[in-house]
N, C-alpha and C. Protein backbone atom coordinates (compact mmCIF):
# COMPACT_ATOMS: atom_id res chain seq x y z
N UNK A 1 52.28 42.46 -40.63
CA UNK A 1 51.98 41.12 -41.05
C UNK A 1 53.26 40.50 -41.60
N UNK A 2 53.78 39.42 -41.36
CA UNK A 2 54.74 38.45 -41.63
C UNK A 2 54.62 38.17 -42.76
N UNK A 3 55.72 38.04 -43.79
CA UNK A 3 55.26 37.33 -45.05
C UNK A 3 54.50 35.79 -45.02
N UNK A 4 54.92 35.03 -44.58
CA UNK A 4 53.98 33.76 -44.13
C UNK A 4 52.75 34.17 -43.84
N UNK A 5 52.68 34.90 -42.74
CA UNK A 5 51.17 35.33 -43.08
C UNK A 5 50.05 35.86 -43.85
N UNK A 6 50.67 36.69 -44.47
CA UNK A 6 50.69 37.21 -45.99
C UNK A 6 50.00 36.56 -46.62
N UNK A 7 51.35 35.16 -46.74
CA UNK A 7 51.28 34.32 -48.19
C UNK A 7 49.40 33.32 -47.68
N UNK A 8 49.47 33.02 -46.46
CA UNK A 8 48.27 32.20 -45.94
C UNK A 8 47.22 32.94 -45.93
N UNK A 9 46.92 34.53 -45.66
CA UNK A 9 45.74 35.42 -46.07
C UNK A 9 45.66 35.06 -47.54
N UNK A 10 46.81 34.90 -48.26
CA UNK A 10 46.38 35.26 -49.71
C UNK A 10 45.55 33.97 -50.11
N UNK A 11 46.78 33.05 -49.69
CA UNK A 11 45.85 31.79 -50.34
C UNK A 11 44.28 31.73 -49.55
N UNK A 12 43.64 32.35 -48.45
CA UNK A 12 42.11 31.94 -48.17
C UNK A 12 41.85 33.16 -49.16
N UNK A 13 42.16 34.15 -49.38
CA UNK A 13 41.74 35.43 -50.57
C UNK A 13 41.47 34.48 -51.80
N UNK A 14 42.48 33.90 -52.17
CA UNK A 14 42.63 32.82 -53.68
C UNK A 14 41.48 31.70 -53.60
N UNK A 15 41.14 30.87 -52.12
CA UNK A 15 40.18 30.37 -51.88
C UNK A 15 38.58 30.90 -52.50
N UNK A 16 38.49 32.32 -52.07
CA UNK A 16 37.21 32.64 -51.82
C UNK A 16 37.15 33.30 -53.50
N UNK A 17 38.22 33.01 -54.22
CA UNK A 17 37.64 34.08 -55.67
C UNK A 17 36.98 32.36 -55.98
N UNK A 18 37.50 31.64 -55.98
CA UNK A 18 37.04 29.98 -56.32
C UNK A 18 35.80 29.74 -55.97
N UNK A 19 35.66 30.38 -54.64
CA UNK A 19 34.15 29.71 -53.95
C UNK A 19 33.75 30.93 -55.17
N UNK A 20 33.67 32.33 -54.86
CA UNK A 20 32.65 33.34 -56.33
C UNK A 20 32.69 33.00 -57.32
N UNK A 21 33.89 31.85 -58.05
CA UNK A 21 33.46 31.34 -59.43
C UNK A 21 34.70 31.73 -59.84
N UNK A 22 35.43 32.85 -59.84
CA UNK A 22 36.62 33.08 -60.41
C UNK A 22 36.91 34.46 -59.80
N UNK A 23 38.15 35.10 -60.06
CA UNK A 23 38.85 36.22 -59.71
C UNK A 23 37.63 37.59 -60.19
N UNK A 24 37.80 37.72 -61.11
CA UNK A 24 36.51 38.24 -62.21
C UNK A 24 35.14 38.99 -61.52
N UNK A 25 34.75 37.29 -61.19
CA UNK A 25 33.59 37.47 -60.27
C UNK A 25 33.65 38.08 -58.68
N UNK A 26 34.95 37.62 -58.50
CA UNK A 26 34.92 38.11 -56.71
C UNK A 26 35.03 39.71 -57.08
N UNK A 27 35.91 40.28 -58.11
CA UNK A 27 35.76 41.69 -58.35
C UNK A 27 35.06 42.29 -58.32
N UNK A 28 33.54 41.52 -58.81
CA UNK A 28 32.32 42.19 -59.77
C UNK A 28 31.74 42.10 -58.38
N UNK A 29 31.93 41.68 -57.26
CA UNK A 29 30.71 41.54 -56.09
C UNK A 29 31.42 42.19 -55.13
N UNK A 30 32.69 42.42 -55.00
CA UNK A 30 33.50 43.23 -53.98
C UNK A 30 33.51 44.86 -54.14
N UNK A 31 33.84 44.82 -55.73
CA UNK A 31 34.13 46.37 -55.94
C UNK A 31 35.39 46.24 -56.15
N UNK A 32 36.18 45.49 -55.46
CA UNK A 32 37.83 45.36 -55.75
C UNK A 32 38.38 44.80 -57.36
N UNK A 33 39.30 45.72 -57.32
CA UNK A 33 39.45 45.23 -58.63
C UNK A 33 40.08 43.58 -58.72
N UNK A 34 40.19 43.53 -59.94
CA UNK A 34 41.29 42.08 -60.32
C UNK A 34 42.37 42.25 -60.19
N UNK A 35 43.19 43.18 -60.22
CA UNK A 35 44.30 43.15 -60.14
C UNK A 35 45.03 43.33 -58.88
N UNK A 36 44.06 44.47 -58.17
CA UNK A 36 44.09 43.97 -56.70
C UNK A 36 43.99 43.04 -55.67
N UNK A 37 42.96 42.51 -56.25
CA UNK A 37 42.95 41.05 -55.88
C UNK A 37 44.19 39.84 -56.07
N UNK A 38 44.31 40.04 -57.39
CA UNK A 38 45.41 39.09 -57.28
C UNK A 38 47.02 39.71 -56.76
N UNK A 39 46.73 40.91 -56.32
CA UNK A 39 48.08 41.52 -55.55
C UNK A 39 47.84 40.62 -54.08
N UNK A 40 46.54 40.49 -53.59
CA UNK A 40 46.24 39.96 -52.25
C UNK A 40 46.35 38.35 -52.13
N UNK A 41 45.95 37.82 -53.24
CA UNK A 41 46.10 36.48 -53.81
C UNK A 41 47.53 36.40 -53.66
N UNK A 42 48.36 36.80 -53.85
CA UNK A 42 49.73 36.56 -54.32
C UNK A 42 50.88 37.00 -52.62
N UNK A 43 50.07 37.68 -51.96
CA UNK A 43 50.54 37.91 -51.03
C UNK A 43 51.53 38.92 -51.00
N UNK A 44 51.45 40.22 -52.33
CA UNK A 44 52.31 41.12 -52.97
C UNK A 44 51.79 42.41 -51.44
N UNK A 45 50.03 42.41 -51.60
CA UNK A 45 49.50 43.73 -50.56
C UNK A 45 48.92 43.15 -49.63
N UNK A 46 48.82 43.78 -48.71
CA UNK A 46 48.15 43.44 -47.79
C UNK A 46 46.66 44.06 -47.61
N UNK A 47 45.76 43.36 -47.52
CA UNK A 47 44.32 44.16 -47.91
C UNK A 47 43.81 44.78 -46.88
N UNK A 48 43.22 46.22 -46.87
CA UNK A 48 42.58 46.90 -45.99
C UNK A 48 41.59 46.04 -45.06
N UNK A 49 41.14 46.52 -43.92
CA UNK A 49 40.00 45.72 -43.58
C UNK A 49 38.66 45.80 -44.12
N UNK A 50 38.47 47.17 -45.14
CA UNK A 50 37.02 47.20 -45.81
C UNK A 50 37.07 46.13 -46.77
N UNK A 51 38.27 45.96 -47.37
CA UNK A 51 38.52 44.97 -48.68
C UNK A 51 38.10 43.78 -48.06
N UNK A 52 38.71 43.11 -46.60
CA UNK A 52 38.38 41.93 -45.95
C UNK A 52 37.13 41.33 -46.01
N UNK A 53 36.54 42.53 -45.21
CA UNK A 53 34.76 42.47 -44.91
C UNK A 53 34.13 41.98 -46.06
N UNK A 54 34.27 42.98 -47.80
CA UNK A 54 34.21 42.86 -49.01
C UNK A 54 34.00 41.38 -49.65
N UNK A 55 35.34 40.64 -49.18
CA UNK A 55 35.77 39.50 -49.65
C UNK A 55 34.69 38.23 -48.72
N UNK A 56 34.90 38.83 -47.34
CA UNK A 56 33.87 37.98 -46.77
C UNK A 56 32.66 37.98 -46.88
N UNK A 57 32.18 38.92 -47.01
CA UNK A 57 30.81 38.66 -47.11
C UNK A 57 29.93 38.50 -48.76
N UNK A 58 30.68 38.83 -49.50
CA UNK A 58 30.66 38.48 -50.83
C UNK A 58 30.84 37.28 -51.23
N UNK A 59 31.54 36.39 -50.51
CA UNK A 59 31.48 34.78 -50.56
C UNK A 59 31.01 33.89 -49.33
N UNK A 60 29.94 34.61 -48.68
CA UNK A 60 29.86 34.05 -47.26
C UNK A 60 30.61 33.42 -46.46
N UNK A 61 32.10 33.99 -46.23
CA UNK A 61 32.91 33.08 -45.22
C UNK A 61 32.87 34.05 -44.11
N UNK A 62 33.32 33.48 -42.79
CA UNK A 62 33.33 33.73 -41.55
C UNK A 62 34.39 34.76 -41.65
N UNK A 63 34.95 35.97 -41.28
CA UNK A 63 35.41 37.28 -41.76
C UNK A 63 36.70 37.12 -40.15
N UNK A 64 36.37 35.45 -39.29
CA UNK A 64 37.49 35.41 -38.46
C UNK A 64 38.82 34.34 -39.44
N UNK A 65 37.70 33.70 -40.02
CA UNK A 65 38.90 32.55 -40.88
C UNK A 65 39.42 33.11 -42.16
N UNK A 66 38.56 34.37 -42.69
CA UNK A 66 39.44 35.00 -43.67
C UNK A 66 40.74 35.76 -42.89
N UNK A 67 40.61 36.47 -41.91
CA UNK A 67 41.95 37.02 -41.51
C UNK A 67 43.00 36.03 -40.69
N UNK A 68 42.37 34.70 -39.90
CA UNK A 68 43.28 34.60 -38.88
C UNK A 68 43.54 32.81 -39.70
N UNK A 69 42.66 32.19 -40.57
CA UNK A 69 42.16 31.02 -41.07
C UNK A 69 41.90 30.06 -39.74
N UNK A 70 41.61 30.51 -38.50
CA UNK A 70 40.69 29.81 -37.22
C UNK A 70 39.52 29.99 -37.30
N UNK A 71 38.94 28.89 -37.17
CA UNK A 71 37.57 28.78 -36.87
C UNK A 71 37.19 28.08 -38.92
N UNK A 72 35.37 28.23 -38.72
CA UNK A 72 34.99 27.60 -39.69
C UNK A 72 34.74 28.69 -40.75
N UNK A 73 35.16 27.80 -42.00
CA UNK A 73 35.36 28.82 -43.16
C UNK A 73 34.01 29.52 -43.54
N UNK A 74 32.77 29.04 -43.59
CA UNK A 74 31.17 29.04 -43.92
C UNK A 74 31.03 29.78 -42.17
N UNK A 75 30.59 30.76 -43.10
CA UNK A 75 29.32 31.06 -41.86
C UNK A 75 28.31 30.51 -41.69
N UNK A 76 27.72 30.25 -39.93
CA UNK A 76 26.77 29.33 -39.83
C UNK A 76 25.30 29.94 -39.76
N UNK A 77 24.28 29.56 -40.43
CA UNK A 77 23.50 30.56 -40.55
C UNK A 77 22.20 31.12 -39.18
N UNK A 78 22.04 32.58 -39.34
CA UNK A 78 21.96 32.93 -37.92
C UNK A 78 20.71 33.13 -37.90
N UNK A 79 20.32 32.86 -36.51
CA UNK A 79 18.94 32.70 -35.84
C UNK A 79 18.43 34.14 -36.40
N UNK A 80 16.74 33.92 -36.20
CA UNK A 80 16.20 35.22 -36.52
C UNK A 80 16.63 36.33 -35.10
N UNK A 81 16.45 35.88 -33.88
CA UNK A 81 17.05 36.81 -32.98
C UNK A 81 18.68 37.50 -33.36
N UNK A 82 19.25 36.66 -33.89
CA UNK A 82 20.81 37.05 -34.27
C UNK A 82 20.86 38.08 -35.49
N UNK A 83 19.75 38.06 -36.33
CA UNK A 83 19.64 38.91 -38.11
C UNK A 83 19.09 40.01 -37.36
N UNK A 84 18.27 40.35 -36.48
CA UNK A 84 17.68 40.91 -35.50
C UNK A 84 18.05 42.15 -35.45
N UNK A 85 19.94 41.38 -34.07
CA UNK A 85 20.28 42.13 -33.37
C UNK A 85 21.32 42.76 -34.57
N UNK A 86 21.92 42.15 -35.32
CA UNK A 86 22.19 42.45 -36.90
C UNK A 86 21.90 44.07 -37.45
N UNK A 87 20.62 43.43 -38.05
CA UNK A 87 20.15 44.77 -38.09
C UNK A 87 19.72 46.03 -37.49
N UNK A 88 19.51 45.58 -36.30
CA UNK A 88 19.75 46.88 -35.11
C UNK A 88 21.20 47.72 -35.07
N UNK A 89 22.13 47.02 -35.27
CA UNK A 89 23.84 46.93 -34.65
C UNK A 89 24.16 48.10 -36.13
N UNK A 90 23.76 47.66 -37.29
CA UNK A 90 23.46 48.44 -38.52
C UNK A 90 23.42 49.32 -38.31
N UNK A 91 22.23 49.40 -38.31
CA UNK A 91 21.01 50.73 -37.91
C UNK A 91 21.50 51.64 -37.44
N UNK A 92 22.28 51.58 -36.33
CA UNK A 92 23.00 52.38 -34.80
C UNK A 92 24.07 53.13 -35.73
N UNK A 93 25.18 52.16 -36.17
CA UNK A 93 26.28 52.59 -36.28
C UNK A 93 26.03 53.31 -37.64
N UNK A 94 25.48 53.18 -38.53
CA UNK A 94 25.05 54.23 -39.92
C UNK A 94 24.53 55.22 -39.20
N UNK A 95 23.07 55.62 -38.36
CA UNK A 95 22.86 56.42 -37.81
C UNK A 95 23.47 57.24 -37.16
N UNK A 96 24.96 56.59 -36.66
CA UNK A 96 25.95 57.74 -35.99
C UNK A 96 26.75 58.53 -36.98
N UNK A 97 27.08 57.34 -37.74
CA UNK A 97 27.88 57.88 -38.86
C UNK A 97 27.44 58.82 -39.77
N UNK A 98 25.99 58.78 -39.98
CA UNK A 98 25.62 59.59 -41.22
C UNK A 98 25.08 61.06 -39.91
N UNK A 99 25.38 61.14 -38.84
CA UNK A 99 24.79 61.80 -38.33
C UNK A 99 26.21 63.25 -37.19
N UNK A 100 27.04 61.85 -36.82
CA UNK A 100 28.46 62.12 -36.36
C UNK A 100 29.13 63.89 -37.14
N UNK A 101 29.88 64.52 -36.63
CA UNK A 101 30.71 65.01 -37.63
C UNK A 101 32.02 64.71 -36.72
N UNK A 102 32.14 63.62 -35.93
CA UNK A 102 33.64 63.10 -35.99
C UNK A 102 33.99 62.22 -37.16
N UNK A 103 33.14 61.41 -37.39
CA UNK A 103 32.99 60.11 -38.26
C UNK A 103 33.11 61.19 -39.24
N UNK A 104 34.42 60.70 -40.40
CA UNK A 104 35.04 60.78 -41.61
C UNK A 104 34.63 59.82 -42.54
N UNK A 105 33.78 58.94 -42.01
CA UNK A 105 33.71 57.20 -43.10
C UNK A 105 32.35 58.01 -43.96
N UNK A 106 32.02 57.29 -44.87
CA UNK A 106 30.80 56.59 -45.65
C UNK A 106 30.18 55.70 -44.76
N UNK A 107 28.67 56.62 -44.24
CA UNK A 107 28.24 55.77 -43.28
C UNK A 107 27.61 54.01 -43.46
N UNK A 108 27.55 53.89 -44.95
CA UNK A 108 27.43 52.17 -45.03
C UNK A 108 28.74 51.58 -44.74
N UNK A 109 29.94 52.17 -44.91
CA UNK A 109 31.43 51.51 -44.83
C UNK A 109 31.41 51.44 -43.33
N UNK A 110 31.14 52.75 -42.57
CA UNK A 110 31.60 52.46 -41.23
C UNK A 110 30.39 51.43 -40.55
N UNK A 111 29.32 51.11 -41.30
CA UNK A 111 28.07 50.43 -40.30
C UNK A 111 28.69 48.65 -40.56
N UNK A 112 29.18 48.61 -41.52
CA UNK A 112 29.75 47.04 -42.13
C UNK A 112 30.90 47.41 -41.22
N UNK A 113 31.71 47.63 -41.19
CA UNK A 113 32.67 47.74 -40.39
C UNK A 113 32.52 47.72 -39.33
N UNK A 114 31.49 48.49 -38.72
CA UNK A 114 30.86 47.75 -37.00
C UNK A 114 30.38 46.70 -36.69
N UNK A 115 29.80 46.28 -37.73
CA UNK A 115 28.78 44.87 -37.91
C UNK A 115 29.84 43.95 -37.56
N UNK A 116 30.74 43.97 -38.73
CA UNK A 116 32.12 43.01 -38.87
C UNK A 116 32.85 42.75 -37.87
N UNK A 117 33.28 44.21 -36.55
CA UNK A 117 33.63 44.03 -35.38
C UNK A 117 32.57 42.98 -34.37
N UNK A 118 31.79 43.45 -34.90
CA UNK A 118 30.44 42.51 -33.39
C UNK A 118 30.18 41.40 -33.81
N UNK A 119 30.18 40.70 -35.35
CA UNK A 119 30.21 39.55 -35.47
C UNK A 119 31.76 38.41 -35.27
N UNK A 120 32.92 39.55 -35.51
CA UNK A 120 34.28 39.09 -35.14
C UNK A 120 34.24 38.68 -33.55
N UNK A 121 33.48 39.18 -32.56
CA UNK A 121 33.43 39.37 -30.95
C UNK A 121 32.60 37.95 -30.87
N UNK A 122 31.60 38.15 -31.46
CA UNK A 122 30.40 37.12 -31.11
C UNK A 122 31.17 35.33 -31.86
N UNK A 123 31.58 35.44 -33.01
CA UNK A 123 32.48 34.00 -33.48
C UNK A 123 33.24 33.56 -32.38
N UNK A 124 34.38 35.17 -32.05
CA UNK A 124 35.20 34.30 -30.60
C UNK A 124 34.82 33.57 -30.17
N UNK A 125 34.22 34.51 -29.33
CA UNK A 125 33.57 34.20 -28.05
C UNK A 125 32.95 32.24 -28.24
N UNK A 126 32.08 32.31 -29.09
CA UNK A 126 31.68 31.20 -29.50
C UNK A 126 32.58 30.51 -29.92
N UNK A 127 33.79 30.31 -30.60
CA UNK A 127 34.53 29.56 -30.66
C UNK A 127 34.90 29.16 -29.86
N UNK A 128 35.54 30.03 -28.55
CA UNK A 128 36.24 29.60 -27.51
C UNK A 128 34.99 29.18 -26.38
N UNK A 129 33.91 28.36 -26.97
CA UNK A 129 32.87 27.94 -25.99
C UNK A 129 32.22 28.84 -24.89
N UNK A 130 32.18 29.97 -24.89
CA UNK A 130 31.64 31.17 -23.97
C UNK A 130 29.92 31.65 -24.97
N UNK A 131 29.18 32.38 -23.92
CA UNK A 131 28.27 32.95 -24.25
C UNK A 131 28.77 33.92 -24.62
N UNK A 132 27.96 35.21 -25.45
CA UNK A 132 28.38 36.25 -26.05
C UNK A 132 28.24 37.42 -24.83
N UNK A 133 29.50 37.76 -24.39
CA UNK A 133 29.89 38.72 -23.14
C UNK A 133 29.55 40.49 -23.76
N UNK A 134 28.17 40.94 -23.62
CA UNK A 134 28.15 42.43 -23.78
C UNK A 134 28.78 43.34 -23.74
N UNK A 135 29.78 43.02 -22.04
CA UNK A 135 30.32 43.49 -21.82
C UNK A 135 31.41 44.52 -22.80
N UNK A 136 31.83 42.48 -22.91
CA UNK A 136 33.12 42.79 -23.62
C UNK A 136 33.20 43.23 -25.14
N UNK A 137 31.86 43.00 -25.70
CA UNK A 137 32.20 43.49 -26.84
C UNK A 137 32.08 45.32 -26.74
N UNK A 138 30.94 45.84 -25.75
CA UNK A 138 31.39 47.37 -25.15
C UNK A 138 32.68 48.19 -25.32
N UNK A 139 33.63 47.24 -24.56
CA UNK A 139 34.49 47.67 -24.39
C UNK A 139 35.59 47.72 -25.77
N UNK A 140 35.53 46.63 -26.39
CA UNK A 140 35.80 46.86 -27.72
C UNK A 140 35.36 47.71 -28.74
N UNK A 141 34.10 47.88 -28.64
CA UNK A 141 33.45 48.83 -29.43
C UNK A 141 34.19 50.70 -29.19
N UNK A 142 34.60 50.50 -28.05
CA UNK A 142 34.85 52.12 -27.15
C UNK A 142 36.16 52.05 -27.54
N UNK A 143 37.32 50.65 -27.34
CA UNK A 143 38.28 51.19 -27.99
C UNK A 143 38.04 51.43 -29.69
N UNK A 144 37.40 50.90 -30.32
CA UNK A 144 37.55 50.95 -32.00
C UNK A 144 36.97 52.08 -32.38
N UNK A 145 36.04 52.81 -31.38
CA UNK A 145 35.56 54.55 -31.69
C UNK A 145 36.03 55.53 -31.41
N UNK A 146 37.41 54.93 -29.94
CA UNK A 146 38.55 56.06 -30.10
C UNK A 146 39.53 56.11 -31.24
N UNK A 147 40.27 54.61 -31.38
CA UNK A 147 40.98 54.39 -32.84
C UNK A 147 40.39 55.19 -33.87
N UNK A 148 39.27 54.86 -34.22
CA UNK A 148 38.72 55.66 -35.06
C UNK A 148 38.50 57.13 -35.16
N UNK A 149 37.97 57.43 -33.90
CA UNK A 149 38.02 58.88 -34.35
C UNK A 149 39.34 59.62 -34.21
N UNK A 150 41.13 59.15 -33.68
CA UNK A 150 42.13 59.45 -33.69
C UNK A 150 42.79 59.45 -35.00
N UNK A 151 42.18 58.52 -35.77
CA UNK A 151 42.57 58.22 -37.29
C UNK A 151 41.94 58.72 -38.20
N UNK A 152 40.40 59.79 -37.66
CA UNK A 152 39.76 60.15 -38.92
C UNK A 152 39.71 61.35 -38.45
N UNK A 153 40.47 62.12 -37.57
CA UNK A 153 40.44 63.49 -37.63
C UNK A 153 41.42 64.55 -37.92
């Protein structure tokens, strides 16, 4: 990551302790500390992607405009078919995880972390005016479970 980029993650990081009310509060709902936070605020660290997810979904922003600041900051709220497939997509990836003995994660960390990938696929896609391609999120999914299991064994 570029320092410019850095510095523009930090400030939507600095954004979203504002939308939780204060630094304090984004801590108390993330798990992340304050001081970490304002290392990410400041554009000192660069935050893991569990911290990301953390930050996003703890202040309901779209988890593509916290990393890339494209697209809309608010997530738009999703059809019951969409909470649905949601909670199915959950379901799966905890079930592997708590079940896996490749998977090294905490199977709620790695099921948010899948979630986070398939809702990152599905924003694209929709941003860039396309229907949501199965396909392609497949194929993403297959590379992020080799990454993964190359990095957690």
């Amino acid at each position: 990551m570029t320092e410019n980029e850095a510095k523009l993650l930090g400030q939507r990081i600095n954004l979203c302790e504002k939308i939780a009310g204060s630094r304090a509060a984004l801590a108390e709902r993330t798990g992340i500390s304050a001081r970490t936070l304002e290392n990410y605020s400041h554009g000192r660290n660069d935050p893991k992607a569990s911290a990301c997810v953390a930050i996003a979904r703890a202040t309901d922003v779209s988890i593509e405009w916290l990393l890339t600041g494209q697209g809309a900051p608010v997530n738009e709220p999703a059809t019951a078919g969409e909470e649905l497939d949601r909670k199915i997509i959950f379901n799966i990836a905890y079930f592997l995880a708590s079940k896996s003995k490749a998977v090294k994660a905490d199977p709620d960390e790695f099921a948010d972390l899948f979630l986070s990938l398939f809702d990152y696929c599905r924003e694209k896609q929709q941003a860039d005016g396309k229907s949501f391609d199965v396909e392609a999120f497949e194929n993403v999914v297959e590379f992020a479970s080799k990454q993964f299991h190359r990095h957690s064994g």
